[in-house]
PDB file of N, CA and C in Angstrom:
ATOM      1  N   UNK A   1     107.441   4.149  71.764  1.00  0.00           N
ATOM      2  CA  UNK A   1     108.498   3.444  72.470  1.00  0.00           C
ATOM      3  C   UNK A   1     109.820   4.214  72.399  1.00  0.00           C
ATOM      4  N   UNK A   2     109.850   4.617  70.791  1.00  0.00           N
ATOM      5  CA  UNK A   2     111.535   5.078  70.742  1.00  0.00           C
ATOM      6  C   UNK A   2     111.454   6.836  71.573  1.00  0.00           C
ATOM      7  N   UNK A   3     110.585   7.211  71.671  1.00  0.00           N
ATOM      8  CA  UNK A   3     110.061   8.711  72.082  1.00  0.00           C
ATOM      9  C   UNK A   3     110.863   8.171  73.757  1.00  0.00           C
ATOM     10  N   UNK A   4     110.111   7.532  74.348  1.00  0.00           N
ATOM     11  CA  UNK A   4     110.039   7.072  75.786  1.00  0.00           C
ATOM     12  C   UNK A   4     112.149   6.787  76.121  1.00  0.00           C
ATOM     13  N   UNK A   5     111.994   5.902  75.376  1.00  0.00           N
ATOM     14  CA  UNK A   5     113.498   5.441  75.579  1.00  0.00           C
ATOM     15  C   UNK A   5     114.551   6.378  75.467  1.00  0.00           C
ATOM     16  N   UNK A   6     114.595   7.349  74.152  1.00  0.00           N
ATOM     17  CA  UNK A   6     115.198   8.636  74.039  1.00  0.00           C
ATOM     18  C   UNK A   6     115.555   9.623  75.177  1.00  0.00           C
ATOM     19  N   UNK A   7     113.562   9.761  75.615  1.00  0.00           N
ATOM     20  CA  UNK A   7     114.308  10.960  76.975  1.00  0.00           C
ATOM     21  C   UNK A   7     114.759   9.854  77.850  1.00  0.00           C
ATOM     22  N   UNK A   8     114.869   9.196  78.443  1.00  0.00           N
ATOM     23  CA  UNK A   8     115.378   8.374  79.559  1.00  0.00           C
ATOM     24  C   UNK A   8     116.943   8.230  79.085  1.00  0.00           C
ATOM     25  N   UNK A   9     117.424   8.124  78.124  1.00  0.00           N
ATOM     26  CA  UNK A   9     118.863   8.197  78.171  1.00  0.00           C
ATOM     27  C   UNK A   9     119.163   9.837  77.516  1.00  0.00           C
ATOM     28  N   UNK A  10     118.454  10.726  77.328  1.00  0.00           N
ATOM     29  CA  UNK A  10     118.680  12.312  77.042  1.00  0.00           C
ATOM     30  C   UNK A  10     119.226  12.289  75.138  1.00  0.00           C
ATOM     31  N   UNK A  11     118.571  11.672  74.820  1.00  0.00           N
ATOM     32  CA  UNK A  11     118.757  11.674  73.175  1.00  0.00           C
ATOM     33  C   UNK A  11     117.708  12.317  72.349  1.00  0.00           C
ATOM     34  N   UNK A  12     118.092  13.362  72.051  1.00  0.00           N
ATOM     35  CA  UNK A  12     116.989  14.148  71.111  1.00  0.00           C
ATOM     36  C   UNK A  12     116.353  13.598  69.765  1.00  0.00           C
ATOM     37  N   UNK A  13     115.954  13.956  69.583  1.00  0.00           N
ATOM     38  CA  UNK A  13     115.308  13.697  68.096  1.00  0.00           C
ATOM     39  C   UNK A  13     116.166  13.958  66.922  1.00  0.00           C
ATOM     40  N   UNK A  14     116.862  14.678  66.962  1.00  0.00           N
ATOM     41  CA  UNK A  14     118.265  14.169  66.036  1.00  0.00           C
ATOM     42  C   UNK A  14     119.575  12.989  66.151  1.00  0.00           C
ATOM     43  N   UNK A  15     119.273  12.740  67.028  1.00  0.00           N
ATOM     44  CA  UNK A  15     120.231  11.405  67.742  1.00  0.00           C
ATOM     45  C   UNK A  15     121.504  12.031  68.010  1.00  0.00           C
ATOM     46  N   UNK A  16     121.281  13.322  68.905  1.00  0.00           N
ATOM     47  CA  UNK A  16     122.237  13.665  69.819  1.00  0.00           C
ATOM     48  C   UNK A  16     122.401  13.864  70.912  1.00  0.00           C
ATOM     49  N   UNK A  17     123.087  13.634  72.224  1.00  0.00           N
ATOM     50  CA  UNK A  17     123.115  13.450  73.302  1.00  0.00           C
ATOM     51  C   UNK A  17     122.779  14.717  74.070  1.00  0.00           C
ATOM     52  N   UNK A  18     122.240  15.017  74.671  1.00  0.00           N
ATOM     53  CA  UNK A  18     121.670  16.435  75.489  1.00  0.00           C
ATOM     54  C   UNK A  18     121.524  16.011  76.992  1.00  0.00           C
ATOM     55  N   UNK A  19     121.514  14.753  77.309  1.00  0.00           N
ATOM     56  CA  UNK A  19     121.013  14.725  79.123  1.00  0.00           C
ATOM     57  C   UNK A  19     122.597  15.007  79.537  1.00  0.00           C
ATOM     58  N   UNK A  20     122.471  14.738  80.861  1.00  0.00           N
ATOM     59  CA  UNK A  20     123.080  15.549  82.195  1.00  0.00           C
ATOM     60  C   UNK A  20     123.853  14.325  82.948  1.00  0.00           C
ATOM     61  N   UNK A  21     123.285  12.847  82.883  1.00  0.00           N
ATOM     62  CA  UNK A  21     123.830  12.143  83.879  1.00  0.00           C
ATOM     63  C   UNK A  21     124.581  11.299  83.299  1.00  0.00           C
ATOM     64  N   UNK A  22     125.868  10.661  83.921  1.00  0.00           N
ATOM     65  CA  UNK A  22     126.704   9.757  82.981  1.00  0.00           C
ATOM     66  C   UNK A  22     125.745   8.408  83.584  1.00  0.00           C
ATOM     67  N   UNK A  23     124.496   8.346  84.457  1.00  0.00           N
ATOM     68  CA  UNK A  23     124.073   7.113  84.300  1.00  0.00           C
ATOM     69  C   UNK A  23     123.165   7.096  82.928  1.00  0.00           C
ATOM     70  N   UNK A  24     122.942   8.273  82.261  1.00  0.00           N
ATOM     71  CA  UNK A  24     121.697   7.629  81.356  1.00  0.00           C
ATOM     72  C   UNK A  24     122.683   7.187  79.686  1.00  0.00           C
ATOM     73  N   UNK A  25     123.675   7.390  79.776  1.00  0.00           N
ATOM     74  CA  UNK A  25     125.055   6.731  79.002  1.00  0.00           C
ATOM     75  C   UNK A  25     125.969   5.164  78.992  1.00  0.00           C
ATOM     76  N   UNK A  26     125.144   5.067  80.581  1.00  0.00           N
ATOM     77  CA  UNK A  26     125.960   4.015  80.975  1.00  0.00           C
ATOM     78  C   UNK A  26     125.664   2.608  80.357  1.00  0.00           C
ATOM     79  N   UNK A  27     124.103   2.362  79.906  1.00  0.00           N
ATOM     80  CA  UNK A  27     123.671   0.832  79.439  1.00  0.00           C
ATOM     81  C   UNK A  27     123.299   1.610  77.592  1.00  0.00           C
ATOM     82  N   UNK A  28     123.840   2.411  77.276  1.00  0.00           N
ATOM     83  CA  UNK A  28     122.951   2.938  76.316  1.00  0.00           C
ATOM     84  C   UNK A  28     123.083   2.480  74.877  1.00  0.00           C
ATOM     85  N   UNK A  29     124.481   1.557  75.333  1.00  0.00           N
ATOM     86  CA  UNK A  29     124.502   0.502  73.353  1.00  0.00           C
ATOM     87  C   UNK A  29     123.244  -0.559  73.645  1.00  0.00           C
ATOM     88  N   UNK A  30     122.511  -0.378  74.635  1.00  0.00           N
ATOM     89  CA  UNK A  30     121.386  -1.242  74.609  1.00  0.00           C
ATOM     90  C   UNK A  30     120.237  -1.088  73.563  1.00  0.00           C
ATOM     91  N   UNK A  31     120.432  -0.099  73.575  1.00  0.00           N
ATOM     92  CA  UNK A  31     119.585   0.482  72.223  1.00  0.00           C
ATOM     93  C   UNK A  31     119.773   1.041  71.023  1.00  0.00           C
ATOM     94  N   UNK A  32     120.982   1.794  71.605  1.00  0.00           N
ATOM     95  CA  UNK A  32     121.423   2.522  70.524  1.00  0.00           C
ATOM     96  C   UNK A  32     123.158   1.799  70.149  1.00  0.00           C
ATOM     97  N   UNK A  33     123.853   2.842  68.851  1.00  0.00           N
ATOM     98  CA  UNK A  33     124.819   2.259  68.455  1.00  0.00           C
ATOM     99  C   UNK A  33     125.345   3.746  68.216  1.00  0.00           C
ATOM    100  N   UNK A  34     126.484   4.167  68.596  1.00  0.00           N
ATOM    101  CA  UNK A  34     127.178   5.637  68.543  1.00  0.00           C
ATOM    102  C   UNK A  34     127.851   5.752  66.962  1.00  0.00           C
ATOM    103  N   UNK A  35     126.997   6.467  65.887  1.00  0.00           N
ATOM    104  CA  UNK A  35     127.433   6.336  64.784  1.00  0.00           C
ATOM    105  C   UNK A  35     128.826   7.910  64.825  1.00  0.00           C
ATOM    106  N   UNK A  36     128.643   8.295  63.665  1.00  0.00           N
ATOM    107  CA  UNK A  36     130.227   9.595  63.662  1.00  0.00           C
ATOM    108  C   UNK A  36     129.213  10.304  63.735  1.00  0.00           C
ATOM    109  N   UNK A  37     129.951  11.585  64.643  1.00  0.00           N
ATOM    110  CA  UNK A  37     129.394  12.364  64.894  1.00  0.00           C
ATOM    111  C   UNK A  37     128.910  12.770  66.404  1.00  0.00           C
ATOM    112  N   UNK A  38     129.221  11.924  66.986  1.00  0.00           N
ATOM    113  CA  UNK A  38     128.683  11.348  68.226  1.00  0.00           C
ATOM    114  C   UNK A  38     126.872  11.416  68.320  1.00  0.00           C
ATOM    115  N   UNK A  39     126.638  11.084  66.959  1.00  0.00           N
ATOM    116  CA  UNK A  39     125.109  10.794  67.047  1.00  0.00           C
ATOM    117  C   UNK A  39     124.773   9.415  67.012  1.00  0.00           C
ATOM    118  N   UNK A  40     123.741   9.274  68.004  1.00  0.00           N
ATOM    119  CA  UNK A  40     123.200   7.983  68.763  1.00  0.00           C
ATOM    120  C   UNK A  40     121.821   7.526  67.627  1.00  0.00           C
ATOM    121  N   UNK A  41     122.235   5.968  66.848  1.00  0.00           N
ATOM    122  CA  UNK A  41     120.916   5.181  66.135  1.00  0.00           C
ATOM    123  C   UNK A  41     120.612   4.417  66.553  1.00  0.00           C
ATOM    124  N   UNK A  42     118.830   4.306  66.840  1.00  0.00           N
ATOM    125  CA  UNK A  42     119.037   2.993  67.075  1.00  0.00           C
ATOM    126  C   UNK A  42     118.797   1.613  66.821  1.00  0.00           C
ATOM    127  N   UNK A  43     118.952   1.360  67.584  1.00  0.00           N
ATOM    128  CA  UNK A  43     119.222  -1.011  67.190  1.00  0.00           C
ATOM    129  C   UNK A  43     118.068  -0.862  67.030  1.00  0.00           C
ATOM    130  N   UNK A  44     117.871  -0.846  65.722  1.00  0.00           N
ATOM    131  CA  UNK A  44     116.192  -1.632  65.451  1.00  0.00           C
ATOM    132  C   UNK A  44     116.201  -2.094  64.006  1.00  0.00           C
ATOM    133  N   UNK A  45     115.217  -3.109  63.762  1.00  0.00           N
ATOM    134  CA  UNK A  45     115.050  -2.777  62.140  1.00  0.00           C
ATOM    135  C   UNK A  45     113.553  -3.053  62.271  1.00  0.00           C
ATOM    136  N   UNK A  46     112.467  -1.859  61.953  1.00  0.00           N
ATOM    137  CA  UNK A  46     111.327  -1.597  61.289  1.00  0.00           C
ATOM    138  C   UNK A  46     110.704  -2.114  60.215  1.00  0.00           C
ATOM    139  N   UNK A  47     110.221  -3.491  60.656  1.00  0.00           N
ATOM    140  CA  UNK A  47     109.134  -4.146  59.720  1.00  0.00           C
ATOM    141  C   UNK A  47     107.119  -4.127  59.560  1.00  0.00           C
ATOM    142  N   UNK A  48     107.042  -4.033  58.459  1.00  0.00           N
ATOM    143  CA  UNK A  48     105.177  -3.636  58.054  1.00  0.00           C
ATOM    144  C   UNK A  48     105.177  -4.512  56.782  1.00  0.00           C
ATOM    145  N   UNK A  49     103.636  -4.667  56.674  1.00  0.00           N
ATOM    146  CA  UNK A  49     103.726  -5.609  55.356  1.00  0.00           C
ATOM    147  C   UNK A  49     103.441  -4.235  54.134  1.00  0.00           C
ATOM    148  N   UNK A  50     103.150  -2.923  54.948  1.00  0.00           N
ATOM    149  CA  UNK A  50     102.729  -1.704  54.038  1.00  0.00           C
ATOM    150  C   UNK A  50     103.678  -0.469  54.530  1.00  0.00           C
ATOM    151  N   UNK A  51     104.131  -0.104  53.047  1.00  0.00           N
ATOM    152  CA  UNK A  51     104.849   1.237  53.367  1.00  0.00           C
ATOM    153  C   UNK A  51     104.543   2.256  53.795  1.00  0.00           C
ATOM    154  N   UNK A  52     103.120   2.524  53.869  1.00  0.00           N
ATOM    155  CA  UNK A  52     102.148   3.471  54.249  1.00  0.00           C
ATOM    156  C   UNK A  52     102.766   3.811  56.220  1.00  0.00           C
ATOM    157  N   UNK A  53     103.031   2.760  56.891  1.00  0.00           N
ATOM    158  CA  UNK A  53     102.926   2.654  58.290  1.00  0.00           C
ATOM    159  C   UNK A  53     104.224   3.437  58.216  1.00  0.00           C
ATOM    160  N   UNK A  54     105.391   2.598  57.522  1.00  0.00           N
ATOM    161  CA  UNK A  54     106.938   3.206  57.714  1.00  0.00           C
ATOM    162  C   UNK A  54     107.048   4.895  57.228  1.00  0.00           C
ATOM    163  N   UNK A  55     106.321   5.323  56.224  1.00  0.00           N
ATOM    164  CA  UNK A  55     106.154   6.968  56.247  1.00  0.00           C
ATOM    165  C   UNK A  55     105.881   7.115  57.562  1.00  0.00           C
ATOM    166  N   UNK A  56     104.800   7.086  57.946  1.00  0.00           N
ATOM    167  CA  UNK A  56     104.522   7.945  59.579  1.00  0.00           C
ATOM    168  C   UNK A  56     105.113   7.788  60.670  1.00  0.00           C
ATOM    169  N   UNK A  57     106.284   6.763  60.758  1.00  0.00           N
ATOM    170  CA  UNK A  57     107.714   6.517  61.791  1.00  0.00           C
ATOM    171  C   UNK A  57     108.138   7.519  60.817  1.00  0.00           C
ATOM    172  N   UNK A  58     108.326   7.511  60.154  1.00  0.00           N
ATOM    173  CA  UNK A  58     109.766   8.486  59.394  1.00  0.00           C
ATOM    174  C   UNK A  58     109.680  10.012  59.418  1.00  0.00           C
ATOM    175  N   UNK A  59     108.149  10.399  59.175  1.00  0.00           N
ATOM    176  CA  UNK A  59     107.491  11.770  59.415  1.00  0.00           C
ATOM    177  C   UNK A  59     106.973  12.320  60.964  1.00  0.00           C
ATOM    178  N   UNK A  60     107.270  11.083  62.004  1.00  0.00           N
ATOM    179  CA  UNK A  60     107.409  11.535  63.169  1.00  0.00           C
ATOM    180  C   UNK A  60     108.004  12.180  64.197  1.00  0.00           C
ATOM    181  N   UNK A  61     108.296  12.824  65.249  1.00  0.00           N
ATOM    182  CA  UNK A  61     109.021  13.721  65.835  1.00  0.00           C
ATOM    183  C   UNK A  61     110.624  12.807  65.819  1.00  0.00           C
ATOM    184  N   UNK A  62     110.635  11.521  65.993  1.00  0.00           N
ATOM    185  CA  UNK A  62     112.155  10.550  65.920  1.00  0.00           C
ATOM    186  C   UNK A  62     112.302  10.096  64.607  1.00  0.00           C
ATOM    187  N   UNK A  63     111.672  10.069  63.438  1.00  0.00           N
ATOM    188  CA  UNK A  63     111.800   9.334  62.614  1.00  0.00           C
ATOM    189  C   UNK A  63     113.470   9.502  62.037  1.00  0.00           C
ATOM    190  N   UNK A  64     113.870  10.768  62.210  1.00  0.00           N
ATOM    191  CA  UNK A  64     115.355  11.229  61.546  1.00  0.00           C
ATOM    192  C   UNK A  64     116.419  10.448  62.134  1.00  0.00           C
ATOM    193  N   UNK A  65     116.068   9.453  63.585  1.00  0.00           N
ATOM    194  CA  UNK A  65     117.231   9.181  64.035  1.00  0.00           C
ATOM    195  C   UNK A  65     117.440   7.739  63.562  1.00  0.00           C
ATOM    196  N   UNK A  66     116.571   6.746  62.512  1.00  0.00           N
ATOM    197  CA  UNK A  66     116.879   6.014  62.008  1.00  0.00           C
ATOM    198  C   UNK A  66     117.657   5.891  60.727  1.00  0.00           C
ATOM    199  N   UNK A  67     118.079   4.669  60.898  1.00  0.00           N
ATOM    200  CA  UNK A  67     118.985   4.627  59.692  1.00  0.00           C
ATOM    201  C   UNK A  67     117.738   3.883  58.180  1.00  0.00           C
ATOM    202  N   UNK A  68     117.904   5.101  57.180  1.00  0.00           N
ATOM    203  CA  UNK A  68     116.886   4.664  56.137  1.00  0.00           C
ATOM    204  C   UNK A  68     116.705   2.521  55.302  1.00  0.00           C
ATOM    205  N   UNK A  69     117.790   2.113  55.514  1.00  0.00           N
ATOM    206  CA  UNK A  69     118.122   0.745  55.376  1.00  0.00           C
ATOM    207  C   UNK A  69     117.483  -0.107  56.578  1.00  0.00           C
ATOM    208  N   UNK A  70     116.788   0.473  57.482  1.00  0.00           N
ATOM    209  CA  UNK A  70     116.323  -0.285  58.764  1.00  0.00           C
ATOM    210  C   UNK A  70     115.238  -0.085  58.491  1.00  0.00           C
ATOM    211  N   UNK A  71     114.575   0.577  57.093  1.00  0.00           N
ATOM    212  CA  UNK A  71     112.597   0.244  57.499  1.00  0.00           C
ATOM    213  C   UNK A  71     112.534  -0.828  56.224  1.00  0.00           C
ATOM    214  N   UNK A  72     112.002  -1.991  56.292  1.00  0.00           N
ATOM    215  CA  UNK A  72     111.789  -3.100  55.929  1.00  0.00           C
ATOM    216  C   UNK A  72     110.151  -3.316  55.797  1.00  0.00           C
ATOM    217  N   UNK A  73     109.610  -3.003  54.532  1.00  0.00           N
ATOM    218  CA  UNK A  73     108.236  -3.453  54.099  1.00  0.00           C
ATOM    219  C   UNK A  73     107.798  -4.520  52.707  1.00  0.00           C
ATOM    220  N   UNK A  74     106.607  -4.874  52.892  1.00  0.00           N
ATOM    221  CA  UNK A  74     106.146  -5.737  51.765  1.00  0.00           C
ATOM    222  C   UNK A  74     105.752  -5.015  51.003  1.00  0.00           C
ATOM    223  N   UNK A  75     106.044  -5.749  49.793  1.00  0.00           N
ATOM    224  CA  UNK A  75     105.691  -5.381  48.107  1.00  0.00           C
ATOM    225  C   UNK A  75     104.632  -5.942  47.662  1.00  0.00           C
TER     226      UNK A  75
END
């Protein structure tokens, strides 16, 4: 999902802005939230009842653009 949504507003995998059009900027606190830096996180918080799942978001090509306090698992 977050792969898909990224290129459609031109946000790399570091949560920095790279596209071309001021439309893919224009709705883009829809997802995301412009932290310092002008790097883009986004609105989510990542819940599993196993930590096992939240490693492989985190070790994935986007996992870096979350904020580590947004993956939420059971003990």
């Amino acid at each position: 999902f977050w792969e898909v949504i990224s290129d459609e507003h031109g946000i790399d995998p570091t949560g920095t802005y790279q596209g071309d059009s001021p439309l893919q900027l224009e709705r883009i606190s829809v997802y995301y939230n412009e932290a310092s830096g002008g790097k883009y996180v986004p609105r989510a918080i990542l819940v599993d009842l196993e930590p096992g799942t939240m490693d492989s978001v985190r070790s994935g090509p986007f996992g870096q653009i979350f904020r580590p306090d947004n993956f939420v698992f059971g003990k």
